[in-house]
PDB file of N, CA and C in Angstrom:
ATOM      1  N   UNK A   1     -89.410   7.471  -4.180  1.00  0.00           N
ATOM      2  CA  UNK A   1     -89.001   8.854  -4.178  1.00  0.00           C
ATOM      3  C   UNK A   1     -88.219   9.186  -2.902  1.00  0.00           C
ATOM      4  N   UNK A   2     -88.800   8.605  -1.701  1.00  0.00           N
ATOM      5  CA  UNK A   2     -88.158   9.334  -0.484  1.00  0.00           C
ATOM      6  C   UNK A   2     -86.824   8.580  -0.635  1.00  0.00           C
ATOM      7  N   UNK A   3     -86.705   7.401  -1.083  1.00  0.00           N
ATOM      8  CA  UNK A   3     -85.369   6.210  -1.136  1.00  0.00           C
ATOM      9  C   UNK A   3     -84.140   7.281  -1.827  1.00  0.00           C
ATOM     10  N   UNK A   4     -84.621   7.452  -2.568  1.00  0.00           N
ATOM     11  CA  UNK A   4     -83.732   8.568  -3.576  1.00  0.00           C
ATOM     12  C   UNK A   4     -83.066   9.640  -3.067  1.00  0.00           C
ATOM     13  N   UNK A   5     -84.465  10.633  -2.652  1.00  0.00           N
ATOM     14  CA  UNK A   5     -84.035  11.856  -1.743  1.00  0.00           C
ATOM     15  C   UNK A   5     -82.907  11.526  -0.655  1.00  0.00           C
ATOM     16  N   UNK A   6     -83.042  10.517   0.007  1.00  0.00           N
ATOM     17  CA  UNK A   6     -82.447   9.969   1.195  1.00  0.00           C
ATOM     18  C   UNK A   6     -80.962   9.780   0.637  1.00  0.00           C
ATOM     19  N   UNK A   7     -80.699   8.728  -0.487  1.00  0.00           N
ATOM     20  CA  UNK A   7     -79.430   8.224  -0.837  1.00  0.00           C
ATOM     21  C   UNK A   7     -78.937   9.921  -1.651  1.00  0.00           C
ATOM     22  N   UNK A   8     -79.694  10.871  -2.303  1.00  0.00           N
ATOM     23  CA  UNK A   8     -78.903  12.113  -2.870  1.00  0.00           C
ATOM     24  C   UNK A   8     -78.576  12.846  -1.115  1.00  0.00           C
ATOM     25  N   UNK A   9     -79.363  12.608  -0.266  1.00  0.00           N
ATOM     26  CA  UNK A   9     -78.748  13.484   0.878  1.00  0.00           C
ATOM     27  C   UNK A   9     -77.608  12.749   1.642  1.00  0.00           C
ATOM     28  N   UNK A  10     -76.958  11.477   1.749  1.00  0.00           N
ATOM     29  CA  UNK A  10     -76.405  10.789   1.928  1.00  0.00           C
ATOM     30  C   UNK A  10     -74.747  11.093   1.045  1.00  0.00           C
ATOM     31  N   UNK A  11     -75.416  11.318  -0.557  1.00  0.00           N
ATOM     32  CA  UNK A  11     -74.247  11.531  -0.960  1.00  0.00           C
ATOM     33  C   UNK A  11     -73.811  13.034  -0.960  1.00  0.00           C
ATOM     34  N   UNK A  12     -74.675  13.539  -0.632  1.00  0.00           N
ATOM     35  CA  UNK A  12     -74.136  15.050  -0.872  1.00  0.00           C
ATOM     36  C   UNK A  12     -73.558  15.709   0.600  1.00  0.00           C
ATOM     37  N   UNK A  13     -73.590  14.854   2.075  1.00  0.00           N
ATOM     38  CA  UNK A  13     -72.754  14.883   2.935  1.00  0.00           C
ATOM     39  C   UNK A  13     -71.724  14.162   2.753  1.00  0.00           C
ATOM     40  N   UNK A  14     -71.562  13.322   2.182  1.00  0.00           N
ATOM     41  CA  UNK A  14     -70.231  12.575   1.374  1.00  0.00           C
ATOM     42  C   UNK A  14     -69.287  13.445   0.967  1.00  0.00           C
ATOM     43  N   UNK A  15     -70.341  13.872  -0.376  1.00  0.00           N
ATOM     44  CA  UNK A  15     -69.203  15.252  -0.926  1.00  0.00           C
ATOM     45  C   UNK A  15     -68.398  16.250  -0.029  1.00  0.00           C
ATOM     46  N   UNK A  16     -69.406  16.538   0.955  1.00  0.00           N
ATOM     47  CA  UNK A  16     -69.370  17.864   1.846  1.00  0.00           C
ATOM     48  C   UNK A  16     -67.755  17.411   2.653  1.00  0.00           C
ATOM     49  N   UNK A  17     -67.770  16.064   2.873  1.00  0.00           N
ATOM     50  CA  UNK A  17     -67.267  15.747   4.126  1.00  0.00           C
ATOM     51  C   UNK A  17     -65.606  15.513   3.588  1.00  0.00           C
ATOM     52  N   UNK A  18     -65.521  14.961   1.787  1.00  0.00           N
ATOM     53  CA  UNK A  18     -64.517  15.130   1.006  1.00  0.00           C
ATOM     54  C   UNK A  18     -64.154  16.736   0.695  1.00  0.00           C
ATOM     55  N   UNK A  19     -65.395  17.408   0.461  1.00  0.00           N
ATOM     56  CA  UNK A  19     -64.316  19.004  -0.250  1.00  0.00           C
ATOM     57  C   UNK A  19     -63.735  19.585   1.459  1.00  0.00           C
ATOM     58  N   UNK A  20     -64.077  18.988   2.716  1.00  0.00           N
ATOM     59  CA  UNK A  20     -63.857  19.506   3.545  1.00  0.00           C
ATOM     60  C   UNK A  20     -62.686  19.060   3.976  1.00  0.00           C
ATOM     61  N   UNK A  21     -62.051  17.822   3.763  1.00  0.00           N
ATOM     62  CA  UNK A  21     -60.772  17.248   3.956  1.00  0.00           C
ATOM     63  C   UNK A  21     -59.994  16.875   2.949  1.00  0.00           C
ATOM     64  N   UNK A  22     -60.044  17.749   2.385  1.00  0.00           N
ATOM     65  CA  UNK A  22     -59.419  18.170   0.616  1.00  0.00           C
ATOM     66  C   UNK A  22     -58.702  19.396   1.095  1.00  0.00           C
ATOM     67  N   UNK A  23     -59.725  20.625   2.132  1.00  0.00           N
ATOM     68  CA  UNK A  23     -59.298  21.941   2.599  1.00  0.00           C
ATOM     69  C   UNK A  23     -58.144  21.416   3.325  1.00  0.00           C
ATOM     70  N   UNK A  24     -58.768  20.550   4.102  1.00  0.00           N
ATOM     71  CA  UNK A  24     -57.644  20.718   5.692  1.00  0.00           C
ATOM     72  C   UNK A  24     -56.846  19.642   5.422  1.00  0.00           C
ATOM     73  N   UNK A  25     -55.535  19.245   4.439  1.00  0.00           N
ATOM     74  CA  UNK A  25     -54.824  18.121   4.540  1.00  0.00           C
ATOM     75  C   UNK A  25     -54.160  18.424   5.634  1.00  0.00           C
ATOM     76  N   UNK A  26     -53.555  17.419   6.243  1.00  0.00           N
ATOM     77  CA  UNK A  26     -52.578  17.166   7.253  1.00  0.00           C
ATOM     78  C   UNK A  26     -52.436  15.736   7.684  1.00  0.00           C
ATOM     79  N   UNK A  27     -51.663  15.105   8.929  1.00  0.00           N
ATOM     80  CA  UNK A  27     -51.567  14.052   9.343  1.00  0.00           C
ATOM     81  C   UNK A  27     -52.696  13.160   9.892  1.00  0.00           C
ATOM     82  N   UNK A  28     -54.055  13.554  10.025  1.00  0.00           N
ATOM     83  CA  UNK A  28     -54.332  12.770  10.770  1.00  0.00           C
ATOM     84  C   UNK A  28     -56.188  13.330   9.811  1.00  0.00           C
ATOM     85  N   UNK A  29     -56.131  13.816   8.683  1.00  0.00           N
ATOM     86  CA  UNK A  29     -56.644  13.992   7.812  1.00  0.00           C
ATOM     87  C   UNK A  29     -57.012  12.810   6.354  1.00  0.00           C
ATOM     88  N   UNK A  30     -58.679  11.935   6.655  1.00  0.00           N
ATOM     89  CA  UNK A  30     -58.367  10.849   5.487  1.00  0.00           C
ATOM     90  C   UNK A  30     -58.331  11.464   4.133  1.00  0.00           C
ATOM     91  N   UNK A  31     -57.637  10.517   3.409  1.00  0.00           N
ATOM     92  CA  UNK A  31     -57.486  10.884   1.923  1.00  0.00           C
ATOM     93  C   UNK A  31     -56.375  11.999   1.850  1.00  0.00           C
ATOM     94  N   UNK A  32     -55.388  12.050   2.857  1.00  0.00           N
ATOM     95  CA  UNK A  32     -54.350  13.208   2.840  1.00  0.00           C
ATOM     96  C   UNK A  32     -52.984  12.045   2.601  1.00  0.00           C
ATOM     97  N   UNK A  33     -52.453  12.261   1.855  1.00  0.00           N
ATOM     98  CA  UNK A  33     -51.170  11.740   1.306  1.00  0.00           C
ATOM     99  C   UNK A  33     -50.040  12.541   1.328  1.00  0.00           C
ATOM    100  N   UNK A  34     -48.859  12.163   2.041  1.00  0.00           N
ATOM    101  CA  UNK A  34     -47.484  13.110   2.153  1.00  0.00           C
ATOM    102  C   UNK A  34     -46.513  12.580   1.101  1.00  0.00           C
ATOM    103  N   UNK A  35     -46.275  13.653   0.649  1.00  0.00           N
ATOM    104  CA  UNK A  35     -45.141  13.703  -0.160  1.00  0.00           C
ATOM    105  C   UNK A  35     -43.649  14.487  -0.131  1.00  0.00           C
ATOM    106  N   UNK A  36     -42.974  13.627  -0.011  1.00  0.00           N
ATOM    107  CA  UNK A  36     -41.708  14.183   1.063  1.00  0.00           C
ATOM    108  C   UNK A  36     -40.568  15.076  -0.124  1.00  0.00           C
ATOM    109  N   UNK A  37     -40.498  15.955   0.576  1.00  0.00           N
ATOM    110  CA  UNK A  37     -39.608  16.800  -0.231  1.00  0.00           C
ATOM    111  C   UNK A  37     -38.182  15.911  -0.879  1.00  0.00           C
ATOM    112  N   UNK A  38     -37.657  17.099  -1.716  1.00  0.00           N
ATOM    113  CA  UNK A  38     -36.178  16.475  -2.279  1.00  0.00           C
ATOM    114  C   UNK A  38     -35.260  17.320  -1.744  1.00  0.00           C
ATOM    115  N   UNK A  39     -34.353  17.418  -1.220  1.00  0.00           N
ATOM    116  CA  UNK A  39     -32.829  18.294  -1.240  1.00  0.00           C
ATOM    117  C   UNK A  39     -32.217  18.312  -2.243  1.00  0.00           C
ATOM    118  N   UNK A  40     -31.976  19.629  -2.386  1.00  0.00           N
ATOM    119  CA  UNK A  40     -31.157  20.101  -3.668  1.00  0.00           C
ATOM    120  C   UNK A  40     -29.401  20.223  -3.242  1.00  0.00           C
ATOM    121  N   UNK A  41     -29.342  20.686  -3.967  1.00  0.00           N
ATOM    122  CA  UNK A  41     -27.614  20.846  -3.926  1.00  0.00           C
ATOM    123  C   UNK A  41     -27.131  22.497  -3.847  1.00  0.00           C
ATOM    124  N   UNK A  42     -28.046  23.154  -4.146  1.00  0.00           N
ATOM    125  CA  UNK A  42     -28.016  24.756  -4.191  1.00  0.00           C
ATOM    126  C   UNK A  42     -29.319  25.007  -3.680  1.00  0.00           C
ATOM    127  N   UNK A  43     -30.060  24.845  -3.088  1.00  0.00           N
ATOM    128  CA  UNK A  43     -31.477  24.797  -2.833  1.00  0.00           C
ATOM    129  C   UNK A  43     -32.113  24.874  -3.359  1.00  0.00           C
ATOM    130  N   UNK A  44     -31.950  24.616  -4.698  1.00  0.00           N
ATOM    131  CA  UNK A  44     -32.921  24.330  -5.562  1.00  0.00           C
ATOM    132  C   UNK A  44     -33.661  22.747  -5.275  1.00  0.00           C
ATOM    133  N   UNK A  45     -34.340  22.688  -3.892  1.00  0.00           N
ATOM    134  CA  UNK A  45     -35.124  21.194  -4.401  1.00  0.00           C
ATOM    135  C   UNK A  45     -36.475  21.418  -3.964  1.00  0.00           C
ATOM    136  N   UNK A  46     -37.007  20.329  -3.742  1.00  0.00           N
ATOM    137  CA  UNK A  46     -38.932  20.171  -4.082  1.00  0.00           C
ATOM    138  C   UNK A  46     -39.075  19.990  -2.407  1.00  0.00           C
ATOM    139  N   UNK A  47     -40.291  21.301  -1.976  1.00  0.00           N
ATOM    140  CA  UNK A  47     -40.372  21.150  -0.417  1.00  0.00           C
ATOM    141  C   UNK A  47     -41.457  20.031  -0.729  1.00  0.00           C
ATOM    142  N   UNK A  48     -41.526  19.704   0.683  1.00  0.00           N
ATOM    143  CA  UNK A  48     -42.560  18.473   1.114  1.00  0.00           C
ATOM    144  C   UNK A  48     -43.894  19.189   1.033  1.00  0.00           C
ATOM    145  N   UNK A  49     -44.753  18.150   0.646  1.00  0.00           N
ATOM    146  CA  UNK A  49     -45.987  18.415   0.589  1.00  0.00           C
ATOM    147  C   UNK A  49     -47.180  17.488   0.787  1.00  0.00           C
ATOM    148  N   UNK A  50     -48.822  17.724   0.950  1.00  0.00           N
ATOM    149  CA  UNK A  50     -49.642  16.910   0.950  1.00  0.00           C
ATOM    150  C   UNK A  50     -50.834  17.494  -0.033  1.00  0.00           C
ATOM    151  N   UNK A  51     -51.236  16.082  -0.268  1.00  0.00           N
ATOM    152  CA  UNK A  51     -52.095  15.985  -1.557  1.00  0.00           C
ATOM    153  C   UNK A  51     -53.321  14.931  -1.353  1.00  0.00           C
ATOM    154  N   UNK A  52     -54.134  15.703  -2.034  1.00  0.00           N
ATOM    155  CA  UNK A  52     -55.384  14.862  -1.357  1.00  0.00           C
ATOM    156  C   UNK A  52     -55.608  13.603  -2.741  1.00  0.00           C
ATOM    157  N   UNK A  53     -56.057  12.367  -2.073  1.00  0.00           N
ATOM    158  CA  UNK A  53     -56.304  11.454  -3.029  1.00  0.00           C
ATOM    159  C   UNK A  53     -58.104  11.470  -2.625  1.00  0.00           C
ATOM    160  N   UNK A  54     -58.553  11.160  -3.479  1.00  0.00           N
ATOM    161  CA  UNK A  54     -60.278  10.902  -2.863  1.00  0.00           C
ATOM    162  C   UNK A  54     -60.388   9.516  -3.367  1.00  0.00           C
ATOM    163  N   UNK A  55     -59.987   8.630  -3.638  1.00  0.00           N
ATOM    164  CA  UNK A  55     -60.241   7.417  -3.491  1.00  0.00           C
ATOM    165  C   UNK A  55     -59.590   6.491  -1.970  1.00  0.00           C
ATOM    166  N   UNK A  56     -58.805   7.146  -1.526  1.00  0.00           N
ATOM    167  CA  UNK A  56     -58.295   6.690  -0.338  1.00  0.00           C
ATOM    168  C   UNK A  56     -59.544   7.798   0.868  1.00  0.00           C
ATOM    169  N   UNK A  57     -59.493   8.889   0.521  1.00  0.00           N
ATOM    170  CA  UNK A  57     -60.769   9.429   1.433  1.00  0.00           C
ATOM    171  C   UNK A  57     -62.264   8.666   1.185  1.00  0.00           C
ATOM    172  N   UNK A  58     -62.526   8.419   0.135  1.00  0.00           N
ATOM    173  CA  UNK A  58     -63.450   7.212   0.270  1.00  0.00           C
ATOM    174  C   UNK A  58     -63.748   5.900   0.811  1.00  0.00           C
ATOM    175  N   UNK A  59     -62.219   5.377   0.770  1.00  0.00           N
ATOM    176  CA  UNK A  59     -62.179   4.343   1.524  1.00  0.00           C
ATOM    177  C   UNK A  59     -62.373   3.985   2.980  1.00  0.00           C
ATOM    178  N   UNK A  60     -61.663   5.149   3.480  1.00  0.00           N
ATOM    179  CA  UNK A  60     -61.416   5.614   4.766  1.00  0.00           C
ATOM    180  C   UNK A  60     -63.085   6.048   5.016  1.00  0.00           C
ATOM    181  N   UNK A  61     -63.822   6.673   4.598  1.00  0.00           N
ATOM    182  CA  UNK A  61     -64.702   7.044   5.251  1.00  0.00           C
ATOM    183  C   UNK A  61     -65.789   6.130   5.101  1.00  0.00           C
ATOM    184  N   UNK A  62     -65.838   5.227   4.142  1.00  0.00           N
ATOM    185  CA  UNK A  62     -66.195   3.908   4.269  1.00  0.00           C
ATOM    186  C   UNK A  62     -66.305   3.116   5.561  1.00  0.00           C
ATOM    187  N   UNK A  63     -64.708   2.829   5.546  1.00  0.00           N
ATOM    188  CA  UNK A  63     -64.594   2.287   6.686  1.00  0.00           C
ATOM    189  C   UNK A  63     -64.851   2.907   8.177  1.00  0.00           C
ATOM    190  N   UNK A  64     -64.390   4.067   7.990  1.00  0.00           N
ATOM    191  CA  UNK A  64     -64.965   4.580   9.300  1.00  0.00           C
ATOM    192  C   UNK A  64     -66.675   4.244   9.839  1.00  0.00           C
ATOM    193  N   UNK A  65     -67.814   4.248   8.511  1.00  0.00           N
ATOM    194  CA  UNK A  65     -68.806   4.592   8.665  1.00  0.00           C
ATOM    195  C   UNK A  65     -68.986   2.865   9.250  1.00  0.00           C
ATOM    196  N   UNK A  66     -68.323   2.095   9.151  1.00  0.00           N
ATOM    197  CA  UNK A  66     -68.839   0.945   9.583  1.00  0.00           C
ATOM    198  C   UNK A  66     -68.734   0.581  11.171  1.00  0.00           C
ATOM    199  N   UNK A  67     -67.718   2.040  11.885  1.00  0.00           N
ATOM    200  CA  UNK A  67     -68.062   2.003  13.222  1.00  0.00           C
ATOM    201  C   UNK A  67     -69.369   1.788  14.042  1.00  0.00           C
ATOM    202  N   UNK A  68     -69.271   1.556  15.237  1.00  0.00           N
ATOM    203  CA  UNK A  68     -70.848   1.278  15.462  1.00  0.00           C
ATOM    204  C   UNK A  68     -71.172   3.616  16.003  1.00  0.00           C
ATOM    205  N   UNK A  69     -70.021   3.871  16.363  1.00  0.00           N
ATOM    206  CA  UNK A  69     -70.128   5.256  17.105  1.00  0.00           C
ATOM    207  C   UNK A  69     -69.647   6.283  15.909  1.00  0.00           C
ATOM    208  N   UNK A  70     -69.810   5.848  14.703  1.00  0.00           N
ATOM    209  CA  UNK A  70     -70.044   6.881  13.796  1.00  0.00           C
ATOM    210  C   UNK A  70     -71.018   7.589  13.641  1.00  0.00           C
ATOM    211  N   UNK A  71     -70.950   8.925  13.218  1.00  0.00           N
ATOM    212  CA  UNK A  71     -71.658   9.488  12.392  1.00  0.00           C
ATOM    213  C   UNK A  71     -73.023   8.745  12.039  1.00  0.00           C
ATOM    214  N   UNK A  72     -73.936   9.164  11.567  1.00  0.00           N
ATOM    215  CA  UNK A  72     -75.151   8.786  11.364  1.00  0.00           C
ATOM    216  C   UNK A  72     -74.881   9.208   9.633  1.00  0.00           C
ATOM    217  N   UNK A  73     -74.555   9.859   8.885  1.00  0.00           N
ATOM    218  CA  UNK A  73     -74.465   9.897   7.817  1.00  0.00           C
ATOM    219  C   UNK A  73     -73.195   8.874   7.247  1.00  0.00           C
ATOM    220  N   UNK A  74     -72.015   8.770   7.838  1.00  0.00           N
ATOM    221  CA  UNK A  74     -71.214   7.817   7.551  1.00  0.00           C
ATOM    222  C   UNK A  74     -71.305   6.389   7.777  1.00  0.00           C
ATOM    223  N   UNK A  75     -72.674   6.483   8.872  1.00  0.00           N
ATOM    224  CA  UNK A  75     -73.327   4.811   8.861  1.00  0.00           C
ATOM    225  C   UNK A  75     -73.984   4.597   7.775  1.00  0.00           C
ATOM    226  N   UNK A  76     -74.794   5.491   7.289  1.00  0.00           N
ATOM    227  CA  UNK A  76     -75.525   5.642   6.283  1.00  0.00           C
ATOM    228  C   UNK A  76     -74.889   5.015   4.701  1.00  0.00           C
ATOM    229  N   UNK A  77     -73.795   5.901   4.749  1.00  0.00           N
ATOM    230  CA  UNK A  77     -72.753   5.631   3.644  1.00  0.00           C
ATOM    231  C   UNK A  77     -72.570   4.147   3.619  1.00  0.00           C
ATOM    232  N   UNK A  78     -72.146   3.602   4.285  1.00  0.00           N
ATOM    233  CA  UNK A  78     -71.514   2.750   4.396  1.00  0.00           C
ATOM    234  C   UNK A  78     -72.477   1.393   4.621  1.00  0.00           C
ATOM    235  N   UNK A  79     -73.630   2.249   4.639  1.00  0.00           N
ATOM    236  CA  UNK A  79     -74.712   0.424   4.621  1.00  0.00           C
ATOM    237  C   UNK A  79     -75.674   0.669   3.182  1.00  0.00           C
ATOM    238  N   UNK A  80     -75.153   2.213   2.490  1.00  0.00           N
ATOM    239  CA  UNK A  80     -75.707   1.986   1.576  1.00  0.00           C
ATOM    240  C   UNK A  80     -74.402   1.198   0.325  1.00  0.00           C
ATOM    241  N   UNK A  81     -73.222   1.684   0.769  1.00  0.00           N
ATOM    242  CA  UNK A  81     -72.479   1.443  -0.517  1.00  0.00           C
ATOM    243  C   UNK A  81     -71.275   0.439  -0.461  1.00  0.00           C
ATOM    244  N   UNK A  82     -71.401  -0.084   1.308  1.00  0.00           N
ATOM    245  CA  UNK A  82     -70.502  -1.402   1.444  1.00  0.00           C
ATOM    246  C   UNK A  82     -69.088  -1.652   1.195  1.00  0.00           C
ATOM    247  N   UNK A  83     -68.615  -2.277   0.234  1.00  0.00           N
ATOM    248  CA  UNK A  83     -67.586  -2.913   0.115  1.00  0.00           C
ATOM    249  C   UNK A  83     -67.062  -2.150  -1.086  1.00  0.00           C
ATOM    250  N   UNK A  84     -68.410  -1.496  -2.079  1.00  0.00           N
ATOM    251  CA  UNK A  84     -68.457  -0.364  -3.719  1.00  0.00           C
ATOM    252  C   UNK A  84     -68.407   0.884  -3.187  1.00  0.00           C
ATOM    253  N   UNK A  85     -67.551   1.165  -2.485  1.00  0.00           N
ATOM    254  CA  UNK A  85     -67.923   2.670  -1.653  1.00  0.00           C
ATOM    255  C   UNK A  85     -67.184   3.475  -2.953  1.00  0.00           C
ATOM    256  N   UNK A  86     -66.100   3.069  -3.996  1.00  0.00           N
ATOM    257  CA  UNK A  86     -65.807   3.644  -4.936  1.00  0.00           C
ATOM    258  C   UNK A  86     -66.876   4.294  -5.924  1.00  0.00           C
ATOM    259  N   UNK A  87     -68.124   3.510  -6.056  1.00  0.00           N
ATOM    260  CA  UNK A  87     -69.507   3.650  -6.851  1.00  0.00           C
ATOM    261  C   UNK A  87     -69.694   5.229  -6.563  1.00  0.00           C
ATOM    262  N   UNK A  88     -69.799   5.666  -4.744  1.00  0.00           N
ATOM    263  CA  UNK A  88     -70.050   6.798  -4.236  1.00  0.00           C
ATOM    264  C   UNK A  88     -69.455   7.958  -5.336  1.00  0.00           C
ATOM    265  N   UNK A  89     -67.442   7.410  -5.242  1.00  0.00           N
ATOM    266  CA  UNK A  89     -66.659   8.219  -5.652  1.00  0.00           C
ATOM    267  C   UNK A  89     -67.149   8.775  -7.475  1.00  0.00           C
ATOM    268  N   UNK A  90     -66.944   7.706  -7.825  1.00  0.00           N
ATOM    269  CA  UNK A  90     -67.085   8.084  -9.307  1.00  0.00           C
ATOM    270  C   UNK A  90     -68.615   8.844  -9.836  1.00  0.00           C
ATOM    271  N   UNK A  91     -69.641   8.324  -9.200  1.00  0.00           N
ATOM    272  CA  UNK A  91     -71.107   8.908  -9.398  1.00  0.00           C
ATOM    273  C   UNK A  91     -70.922  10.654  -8.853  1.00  0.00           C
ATOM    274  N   UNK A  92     -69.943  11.083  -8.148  1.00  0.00           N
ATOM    275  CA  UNK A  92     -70.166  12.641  -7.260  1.00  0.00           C
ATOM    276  C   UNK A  92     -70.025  13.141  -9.062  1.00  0.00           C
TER     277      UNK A  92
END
């Protein structure tokens, strides 16, 4: 039971830590992907933008969690779900 409780509180700072860098894309933001505008010819073209992927924010926070000066929940992550940190993704 406590194994459980532990791995649902594990994933549900997971979540927390994805809808939170989902809010704030930018450069230096994981799971933030740029997508570069088009120029138009009349200005009609597509401004630049960023878009969150959560399989690359998974990865990333994966890997981060395997720092030794991480987070205590992203160590967590990451010695529960290893190398399947995708498992995390698809189970939220």
């Amino acid at each position: 039971m406590q194994l459980s409780q532990a791995n649902a509180a594990v994933r549900d700072l997971y979540r927390e830590a994805m809808k939170q860098a989902a809010q704030d894309l930018g450069l230096n933001t994981a799971g933030a992907v740029f997508i570069p505008g088009i120029r138009g010819n009349r200005g009609d073209g597509v401004p630049a933008t960023w878009r969150f992927d959560p399989v690359a924010f998974t990865q990333a926070y994966a890997q981060a969690g395997l720092q030794a000066d991480a987070p205590l929940q992203q160590r967590a992550f990451a010695a529960l779900y290893g190398t399947n940190a995708l498992q995390a993704w698809e189970q939220h």
